[in-house]
PDB file of N, CA and C in Angstrom:
ATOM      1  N   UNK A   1       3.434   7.834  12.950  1.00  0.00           N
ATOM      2  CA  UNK A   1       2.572   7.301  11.934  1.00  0.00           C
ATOM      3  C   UNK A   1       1.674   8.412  11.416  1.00  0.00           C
ATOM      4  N   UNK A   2       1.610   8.455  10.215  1.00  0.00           N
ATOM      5  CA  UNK A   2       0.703   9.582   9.542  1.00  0.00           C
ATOM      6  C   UNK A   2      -0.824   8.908   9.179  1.00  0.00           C
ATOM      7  N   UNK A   3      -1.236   9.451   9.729  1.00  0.00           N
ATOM      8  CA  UNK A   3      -3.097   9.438   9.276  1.00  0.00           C
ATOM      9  C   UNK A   3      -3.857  10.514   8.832  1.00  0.00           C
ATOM     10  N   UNK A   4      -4.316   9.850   7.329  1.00  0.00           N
ATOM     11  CA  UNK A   4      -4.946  11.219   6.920  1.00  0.00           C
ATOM     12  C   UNK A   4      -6.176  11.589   7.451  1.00  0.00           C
ATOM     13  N   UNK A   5      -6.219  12.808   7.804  1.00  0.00           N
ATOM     14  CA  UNK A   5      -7.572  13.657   8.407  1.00  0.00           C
ATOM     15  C   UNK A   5      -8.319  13.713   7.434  1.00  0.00           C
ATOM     16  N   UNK A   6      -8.277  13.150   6.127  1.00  0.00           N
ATOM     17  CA  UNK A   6     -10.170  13.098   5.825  1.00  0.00           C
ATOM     18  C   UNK A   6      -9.975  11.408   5.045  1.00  0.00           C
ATOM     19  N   UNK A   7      -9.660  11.071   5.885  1.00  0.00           N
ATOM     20  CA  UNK A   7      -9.626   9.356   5.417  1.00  0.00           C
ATOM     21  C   UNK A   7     -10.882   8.570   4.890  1.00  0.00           C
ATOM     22  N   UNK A   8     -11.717   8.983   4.947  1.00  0.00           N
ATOM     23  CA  UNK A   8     -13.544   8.555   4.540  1.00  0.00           C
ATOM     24  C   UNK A   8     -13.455   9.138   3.250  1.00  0.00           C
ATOM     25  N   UNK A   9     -12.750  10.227   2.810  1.00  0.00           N
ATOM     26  CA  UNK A   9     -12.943  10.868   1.577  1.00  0.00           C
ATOM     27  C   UNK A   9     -11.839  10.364   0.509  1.00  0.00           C
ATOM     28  N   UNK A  10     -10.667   9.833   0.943  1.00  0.00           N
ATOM     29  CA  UNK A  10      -9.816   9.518   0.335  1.00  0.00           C
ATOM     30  C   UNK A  10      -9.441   8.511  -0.291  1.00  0.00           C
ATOM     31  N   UNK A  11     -10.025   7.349   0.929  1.00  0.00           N
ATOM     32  CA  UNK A  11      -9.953   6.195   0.589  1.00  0.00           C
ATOM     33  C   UNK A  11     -11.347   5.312   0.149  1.00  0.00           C
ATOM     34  N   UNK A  12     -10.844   4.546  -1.221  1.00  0.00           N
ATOM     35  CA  UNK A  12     -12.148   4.059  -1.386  1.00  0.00           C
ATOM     36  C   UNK A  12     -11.790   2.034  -1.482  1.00  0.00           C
ATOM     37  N   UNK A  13     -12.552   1.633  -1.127  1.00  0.00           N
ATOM     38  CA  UNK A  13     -12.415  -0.054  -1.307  1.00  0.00           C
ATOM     39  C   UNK A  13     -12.960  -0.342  -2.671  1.00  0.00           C
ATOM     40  N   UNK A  14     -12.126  -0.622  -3.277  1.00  0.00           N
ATOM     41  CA  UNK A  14     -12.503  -0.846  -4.836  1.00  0.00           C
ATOM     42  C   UNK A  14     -13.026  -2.845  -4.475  1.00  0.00           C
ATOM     43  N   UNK A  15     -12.344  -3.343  -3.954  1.00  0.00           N
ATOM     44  CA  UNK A  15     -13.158  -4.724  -3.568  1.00  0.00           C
ATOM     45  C   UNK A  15     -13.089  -5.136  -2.527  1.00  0.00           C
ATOM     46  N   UNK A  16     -13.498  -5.760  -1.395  1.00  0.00           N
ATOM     47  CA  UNK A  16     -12.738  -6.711  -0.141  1.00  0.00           C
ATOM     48  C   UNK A  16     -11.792  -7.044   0.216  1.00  0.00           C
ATOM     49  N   UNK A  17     -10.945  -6.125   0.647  1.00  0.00           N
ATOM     50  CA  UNK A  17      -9.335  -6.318   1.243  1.00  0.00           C
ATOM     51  C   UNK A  17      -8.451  -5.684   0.340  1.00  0.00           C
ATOM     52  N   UNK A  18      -8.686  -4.682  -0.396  1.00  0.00           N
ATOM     53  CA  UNK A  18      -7.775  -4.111  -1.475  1.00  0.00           C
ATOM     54  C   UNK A  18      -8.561  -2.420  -0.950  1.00  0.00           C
ATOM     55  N   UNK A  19      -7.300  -1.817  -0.752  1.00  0.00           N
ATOM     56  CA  UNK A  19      -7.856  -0.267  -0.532  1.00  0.00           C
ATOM     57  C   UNK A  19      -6.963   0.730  -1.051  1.00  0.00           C
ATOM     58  N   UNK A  20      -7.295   1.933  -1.684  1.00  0.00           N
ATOM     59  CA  UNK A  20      -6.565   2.733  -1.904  1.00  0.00           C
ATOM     60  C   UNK A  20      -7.192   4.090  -1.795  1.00  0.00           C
ATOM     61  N   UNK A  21      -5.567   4.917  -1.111  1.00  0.00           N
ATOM     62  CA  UNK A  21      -5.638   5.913  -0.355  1.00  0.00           C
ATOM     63  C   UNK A  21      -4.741   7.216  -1.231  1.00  0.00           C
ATOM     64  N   UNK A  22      -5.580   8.263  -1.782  1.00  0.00           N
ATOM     65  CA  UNK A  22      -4.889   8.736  -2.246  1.00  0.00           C
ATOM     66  C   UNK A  22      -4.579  10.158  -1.368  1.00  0.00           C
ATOM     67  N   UNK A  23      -2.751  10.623  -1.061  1.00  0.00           N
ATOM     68  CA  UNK A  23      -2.621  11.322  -0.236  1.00  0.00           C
ATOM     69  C   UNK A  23      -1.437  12.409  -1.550  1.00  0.00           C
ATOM     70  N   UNK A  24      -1.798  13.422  -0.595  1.00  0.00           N
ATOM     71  CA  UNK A  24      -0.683  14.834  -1.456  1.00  0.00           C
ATOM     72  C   UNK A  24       0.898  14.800  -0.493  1.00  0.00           C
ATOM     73  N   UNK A  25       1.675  14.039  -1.460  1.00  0.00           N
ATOM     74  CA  UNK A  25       3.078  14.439  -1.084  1.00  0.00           C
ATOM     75  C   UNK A  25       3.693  15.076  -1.348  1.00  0.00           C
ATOM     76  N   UNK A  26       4.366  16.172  -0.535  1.00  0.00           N
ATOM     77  CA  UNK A  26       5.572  17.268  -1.005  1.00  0.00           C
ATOM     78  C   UNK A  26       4.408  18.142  -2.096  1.00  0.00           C
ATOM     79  N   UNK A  27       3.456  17.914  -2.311  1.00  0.00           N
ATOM     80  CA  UNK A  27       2.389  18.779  -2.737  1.00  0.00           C
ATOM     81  C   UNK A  27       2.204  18.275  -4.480  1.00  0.00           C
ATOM     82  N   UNK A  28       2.675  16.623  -4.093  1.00  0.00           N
ATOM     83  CA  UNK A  28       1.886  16.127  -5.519  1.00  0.00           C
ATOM     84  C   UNK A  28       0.880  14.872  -5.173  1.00  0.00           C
ATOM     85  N   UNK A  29      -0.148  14.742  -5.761  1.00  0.00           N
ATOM     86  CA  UNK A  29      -0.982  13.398  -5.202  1.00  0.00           C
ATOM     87  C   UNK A  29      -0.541  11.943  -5.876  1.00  0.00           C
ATOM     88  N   UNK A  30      -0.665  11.192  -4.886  1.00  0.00           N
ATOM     89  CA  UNK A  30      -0.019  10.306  -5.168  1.00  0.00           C
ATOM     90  C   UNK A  30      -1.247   9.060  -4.642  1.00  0.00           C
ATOM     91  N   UNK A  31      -1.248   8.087  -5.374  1.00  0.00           N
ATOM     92  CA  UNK A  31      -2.246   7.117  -4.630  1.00  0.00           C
ATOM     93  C   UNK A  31      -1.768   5.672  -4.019  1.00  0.00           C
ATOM     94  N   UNK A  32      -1.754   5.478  -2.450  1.00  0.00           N
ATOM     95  CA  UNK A  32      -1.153   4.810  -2.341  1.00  0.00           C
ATOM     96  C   UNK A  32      -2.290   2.743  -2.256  1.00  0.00           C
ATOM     97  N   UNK A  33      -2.086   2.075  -2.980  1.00  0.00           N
ATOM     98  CA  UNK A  33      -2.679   1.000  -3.085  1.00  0.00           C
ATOM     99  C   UNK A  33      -2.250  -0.554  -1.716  1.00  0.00           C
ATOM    100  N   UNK A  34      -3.457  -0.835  -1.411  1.00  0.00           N
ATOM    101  CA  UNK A  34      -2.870  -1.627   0.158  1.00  0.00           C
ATOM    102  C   UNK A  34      -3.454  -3.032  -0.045  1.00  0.00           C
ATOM    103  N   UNK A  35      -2.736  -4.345  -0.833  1.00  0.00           N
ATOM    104  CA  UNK A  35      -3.630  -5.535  -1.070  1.00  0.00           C
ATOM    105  C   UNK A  35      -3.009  -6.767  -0.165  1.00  0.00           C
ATOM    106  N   UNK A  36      -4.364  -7.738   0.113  1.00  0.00           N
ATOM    107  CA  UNK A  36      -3.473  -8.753   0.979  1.00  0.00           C
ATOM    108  C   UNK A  36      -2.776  -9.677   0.477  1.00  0.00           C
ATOM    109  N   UNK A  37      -1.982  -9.934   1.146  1.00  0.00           N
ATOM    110  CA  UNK A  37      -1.195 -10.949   0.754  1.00  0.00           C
ATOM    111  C   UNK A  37      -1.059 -12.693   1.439  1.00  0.00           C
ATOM    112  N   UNK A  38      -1.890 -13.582   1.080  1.00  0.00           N
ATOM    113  CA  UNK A  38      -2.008 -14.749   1.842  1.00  0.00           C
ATOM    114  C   UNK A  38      -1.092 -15.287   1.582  1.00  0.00           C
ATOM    115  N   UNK A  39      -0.668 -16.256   2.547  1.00  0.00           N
ATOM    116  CA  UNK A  39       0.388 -16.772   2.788  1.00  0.00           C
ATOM    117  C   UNK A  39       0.027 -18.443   3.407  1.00  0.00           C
ATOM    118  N   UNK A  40       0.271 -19.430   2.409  1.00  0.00           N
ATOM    119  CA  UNK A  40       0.001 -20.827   2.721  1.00  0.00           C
ATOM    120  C   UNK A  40       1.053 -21.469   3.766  1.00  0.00           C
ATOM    121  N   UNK A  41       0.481 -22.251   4.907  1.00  0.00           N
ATOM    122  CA  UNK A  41       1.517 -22.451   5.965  1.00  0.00           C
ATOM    123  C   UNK A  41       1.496 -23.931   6.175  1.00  0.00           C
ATOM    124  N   UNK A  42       2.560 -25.115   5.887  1.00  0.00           N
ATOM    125  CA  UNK A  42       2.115 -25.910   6.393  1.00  0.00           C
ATOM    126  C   UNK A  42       1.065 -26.227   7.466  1.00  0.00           C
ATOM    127  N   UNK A  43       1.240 -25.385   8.749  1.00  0.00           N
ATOM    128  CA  UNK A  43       0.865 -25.109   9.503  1.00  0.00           C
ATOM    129  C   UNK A  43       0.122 -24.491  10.134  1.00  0.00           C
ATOM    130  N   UNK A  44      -1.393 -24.500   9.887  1.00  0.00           N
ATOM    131  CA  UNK A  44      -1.907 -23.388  10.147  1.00  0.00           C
ATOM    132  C   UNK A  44      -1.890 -22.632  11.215  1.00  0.00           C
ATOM    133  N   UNK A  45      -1.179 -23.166  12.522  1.00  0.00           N
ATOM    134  CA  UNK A  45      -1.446 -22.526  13.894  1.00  0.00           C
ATOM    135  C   UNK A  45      -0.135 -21.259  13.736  1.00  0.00           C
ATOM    136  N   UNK A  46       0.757 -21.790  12.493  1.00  0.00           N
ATOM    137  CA  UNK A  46       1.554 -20.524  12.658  1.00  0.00           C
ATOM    138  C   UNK A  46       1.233 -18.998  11.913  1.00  0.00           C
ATOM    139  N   UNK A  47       1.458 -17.970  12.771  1.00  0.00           N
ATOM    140  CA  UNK A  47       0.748 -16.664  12.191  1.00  0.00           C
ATOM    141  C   UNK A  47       2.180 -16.150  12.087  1.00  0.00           C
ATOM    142  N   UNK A  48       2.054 -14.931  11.078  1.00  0.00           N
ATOM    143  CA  UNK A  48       0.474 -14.704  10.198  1.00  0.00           C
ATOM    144  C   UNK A  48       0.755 -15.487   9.300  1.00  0.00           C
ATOM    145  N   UNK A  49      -0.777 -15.463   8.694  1.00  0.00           N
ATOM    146  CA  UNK A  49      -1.500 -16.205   7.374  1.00  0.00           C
ATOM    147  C   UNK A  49      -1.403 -15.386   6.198  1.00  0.00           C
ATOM    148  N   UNK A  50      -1.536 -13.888   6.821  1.00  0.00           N
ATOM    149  CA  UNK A  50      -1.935 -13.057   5.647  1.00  0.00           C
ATOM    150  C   UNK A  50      -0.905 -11.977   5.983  1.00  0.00           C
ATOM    151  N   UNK A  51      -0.155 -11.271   4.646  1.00  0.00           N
ATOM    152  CA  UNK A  51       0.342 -10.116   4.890  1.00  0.00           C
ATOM    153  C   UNK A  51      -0.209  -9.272   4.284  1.00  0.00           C
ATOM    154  N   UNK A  52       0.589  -8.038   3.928  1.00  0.00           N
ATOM    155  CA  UNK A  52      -0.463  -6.997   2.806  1.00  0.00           C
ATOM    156  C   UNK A  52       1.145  -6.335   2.012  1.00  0.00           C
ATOM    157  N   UNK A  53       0.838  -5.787   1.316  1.00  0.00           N
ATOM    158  CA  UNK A  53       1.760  -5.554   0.244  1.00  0.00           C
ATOM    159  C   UNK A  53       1.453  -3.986   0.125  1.00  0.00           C
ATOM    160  N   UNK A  54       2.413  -3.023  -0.971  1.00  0.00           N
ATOM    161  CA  UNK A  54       2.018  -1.883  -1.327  1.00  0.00           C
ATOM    162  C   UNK A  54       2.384  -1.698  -2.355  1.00  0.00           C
ATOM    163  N   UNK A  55       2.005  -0.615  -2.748  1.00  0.00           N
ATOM    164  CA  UNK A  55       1.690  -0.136  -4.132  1.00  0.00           C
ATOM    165  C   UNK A  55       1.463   1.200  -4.287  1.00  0.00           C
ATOM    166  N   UNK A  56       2.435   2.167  -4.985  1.00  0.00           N
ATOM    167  CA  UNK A  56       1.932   3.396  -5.078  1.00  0.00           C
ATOM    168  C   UNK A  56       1.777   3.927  -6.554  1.00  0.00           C
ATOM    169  N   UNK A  57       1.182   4.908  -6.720  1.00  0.00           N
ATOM    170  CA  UNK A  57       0.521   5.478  -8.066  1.00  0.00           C
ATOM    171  C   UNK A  57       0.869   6.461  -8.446  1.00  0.00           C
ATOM    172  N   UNK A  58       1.611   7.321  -9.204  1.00  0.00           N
ATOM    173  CA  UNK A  58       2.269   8.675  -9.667  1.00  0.00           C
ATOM    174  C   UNK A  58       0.420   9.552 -10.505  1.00  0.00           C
ATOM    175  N   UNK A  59      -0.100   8.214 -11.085  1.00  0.00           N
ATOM    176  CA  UNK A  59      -1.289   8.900 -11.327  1.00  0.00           C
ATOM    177  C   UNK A  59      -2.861   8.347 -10.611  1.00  0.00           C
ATOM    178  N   UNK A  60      -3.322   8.944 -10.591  1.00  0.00           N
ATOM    179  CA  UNK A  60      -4.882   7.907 -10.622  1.00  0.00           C
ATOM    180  C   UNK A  60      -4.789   6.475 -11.005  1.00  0.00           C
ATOM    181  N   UNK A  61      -4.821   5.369 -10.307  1.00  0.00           N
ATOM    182  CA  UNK A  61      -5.116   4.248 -10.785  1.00  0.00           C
ATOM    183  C   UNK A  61      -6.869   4.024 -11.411  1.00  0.00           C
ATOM    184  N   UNK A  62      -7.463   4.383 -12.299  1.00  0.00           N
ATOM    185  CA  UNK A  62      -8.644   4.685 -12.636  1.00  0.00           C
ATOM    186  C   UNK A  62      -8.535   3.290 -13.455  1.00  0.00           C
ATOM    187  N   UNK A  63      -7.597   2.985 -14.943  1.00  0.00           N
ATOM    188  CA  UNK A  63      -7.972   1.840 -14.776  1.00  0.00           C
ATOM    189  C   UNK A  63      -6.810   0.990 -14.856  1.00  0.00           C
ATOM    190  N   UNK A  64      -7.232  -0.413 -15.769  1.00  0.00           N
ATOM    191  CA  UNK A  64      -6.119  -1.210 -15.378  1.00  0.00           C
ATOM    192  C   UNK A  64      -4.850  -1.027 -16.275  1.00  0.00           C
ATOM    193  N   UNK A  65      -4.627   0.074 -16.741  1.00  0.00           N
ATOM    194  CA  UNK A  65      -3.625   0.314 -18.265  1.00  0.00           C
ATOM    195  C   UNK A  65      -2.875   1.026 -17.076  1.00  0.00           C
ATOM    196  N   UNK A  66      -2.759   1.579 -15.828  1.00  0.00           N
ATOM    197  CA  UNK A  66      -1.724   2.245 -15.301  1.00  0.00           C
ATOM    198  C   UNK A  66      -1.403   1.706 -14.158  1.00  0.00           C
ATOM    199  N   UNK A  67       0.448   1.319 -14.435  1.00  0.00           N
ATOM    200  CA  UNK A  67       0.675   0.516 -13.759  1.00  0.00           C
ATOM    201  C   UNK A  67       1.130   0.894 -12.487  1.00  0.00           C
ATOM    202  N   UNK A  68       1.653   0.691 -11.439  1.00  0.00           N
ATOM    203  CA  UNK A  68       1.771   1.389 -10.294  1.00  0.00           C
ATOM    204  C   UNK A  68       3.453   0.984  -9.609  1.00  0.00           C
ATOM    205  N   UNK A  69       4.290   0.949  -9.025  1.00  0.00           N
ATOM    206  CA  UNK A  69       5.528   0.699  -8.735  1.00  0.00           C
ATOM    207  C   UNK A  69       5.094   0.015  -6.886  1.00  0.00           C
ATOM    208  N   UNK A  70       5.730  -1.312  -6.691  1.00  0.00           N
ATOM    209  CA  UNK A  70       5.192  -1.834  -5.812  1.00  0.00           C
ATOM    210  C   UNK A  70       6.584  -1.695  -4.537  1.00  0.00           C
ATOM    211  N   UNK A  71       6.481  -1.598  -3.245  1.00  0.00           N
ATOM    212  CA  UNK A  71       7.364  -1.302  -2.321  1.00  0.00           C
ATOM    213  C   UNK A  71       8.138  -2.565  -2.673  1.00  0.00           C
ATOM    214  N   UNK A  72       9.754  -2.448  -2.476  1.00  0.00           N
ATOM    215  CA  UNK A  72      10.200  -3.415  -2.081  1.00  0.00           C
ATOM    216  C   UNK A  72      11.156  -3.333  -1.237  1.00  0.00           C
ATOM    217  N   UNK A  73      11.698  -4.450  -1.212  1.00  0.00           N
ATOM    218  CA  UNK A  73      12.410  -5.077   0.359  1.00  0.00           C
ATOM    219  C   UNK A  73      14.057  -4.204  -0.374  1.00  0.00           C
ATOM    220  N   UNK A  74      14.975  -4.319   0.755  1.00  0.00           N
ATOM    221  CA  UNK A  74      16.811  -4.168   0.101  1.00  0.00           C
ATOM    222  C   UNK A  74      17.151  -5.407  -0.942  1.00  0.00           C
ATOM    223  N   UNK A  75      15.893  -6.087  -1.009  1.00  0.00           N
ATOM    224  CA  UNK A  75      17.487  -7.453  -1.874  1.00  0.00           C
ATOM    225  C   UNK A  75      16.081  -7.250  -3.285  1.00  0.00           C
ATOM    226  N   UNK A  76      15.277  -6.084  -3.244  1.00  0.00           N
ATOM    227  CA  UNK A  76      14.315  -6.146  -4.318  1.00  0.00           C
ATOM    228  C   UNK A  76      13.377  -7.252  -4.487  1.00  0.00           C
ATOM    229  N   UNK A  77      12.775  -7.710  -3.743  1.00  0.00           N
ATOM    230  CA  UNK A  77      11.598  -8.677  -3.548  1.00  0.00           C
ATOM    231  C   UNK A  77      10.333  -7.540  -2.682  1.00  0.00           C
ATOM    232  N   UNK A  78       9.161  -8.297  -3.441  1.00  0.00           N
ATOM    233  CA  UNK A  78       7.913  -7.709  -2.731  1.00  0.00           C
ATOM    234  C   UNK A  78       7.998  -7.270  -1.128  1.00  0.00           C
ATOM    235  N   UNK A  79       8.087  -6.299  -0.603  1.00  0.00           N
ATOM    236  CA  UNK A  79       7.762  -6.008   0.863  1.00  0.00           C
ATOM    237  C   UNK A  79       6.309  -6.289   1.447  1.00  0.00           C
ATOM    238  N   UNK A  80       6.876  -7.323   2.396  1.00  0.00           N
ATOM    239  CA  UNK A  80       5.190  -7.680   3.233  1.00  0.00           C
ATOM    240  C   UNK A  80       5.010  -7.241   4.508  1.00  0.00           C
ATOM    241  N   UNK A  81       3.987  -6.855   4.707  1.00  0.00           N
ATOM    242  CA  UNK A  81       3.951  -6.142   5.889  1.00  0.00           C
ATOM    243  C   UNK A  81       2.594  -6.247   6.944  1.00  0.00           C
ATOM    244  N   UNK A  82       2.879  -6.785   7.899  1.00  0.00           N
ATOM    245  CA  UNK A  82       2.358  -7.788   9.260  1.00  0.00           C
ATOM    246  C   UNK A  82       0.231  -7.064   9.253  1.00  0.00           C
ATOM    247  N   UNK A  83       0.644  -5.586   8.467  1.00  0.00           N
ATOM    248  CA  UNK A  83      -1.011  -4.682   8.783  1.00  0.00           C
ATOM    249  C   UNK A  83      -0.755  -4.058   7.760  1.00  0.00           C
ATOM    250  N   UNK A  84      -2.223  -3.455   7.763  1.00  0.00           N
ATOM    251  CA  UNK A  84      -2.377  -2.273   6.516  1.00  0.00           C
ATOM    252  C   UNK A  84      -1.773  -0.979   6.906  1.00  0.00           C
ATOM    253  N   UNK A  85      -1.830  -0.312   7.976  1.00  0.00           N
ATOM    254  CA  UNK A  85      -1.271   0.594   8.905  1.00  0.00           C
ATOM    255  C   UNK A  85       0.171   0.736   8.436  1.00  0.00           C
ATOM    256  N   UNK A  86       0.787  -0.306   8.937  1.00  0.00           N
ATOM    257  CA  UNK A  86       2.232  -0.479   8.591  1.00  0.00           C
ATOM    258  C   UNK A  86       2.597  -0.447   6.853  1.00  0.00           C
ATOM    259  N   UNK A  87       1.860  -1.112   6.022  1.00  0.00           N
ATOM    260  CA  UNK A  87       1.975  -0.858   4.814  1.00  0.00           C
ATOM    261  C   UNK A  87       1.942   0.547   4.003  1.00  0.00           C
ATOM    262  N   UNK A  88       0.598   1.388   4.541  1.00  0.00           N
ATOM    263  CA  UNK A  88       0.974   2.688   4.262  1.00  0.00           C
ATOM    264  C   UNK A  88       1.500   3.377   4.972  1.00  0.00           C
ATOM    265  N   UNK A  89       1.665   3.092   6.088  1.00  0.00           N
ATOM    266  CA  UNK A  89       2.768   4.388   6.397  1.00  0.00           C
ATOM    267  C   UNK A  89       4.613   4.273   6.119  1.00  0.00           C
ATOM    268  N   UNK A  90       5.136   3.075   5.989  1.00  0.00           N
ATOM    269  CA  UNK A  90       5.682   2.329   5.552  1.00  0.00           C
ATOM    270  C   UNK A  90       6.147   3.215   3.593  1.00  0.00           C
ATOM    271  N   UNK A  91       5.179   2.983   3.207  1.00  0.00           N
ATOM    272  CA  UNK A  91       4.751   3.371   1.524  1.00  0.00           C
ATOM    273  C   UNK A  91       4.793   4.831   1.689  1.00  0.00           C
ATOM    274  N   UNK A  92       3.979   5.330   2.581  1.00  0.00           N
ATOM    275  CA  UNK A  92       4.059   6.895   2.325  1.00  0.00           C
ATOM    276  C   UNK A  92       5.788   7.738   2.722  1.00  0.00           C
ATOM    277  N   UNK A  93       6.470   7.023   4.031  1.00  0.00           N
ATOM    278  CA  UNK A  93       7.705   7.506   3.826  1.00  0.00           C
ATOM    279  C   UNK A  93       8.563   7.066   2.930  1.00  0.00           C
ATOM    280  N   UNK A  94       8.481   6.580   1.746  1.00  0.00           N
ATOM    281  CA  UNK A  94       9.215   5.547   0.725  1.00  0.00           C
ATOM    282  C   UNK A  94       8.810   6.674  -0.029  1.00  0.00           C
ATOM    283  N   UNK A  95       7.421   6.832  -0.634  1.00  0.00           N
ATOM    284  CA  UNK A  95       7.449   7.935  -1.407  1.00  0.00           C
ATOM    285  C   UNK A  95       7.808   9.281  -1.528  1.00  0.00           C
ATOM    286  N   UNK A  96       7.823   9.529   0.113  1.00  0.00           N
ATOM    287  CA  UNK A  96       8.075  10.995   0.357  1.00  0.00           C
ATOM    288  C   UNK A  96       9.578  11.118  -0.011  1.00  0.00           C
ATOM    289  N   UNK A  97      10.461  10.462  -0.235  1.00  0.00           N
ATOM    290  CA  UNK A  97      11.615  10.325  -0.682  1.00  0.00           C
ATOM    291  C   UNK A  97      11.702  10.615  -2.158  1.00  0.00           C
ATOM    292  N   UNK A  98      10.832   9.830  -2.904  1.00  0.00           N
ATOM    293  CA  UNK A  98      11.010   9.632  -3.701  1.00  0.00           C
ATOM    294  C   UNK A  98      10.731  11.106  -4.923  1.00  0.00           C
ATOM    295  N   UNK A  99       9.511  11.788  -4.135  1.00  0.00           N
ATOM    296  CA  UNK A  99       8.802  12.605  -4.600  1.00  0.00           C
ATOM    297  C   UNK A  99       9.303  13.634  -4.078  1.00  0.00           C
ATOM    298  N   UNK A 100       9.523  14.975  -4.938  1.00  0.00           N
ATOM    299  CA  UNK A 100      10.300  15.640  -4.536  1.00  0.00           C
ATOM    300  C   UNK A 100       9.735  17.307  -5.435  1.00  0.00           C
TER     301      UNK A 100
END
């Protein structure tokens, strides 16, 4: 699992449960976006309730005119993922592929 060493500087909480982390891949920056994803259960005793989703950024997400390309699953549906942890690191080897 990759953790960035200046993670206080990188990442900022733009609101309550939405974070984005912008990291340099293959030596381009890239910003990776981490939002939750609730999940209604008949049932509430069954977990989880909440997943989190990803989202990465080729530029600055500064504002809302740039859109971002969201992880997905093999059959192309949203990828959900159990933590935020798992979402970006998850996202960051997806990009490192991608980015070249």
């Amino acid at each position: 699992m990759y953790v960035s060493p200046v993670w206080p500087q990188l990442c900022r909480f733009l609101r309550k449960g939405i974070m984005i982390e912008k990291q340099s891949i293959n030596g381009k920056e890239v910003w990776l976006k981490i939002d939750p994803y609730h999940v209604d259960r008949s049932n509430h005793n069954i977990i989880p309730t909440e997943y989190f989703t990803a989202t990465y950024y080729l530029q600055e997400p500064a504002s809302a005119d740039i859109n971002g390309e969201m992880i997905k699953d093999e059959d192309g549906e949203m990828k959900l993922f159990e933590s935020p942890v798992a979402a970006l690191s998850y996202a960051r080897k997806k990009v490192e592929k991608l980015v070249s």
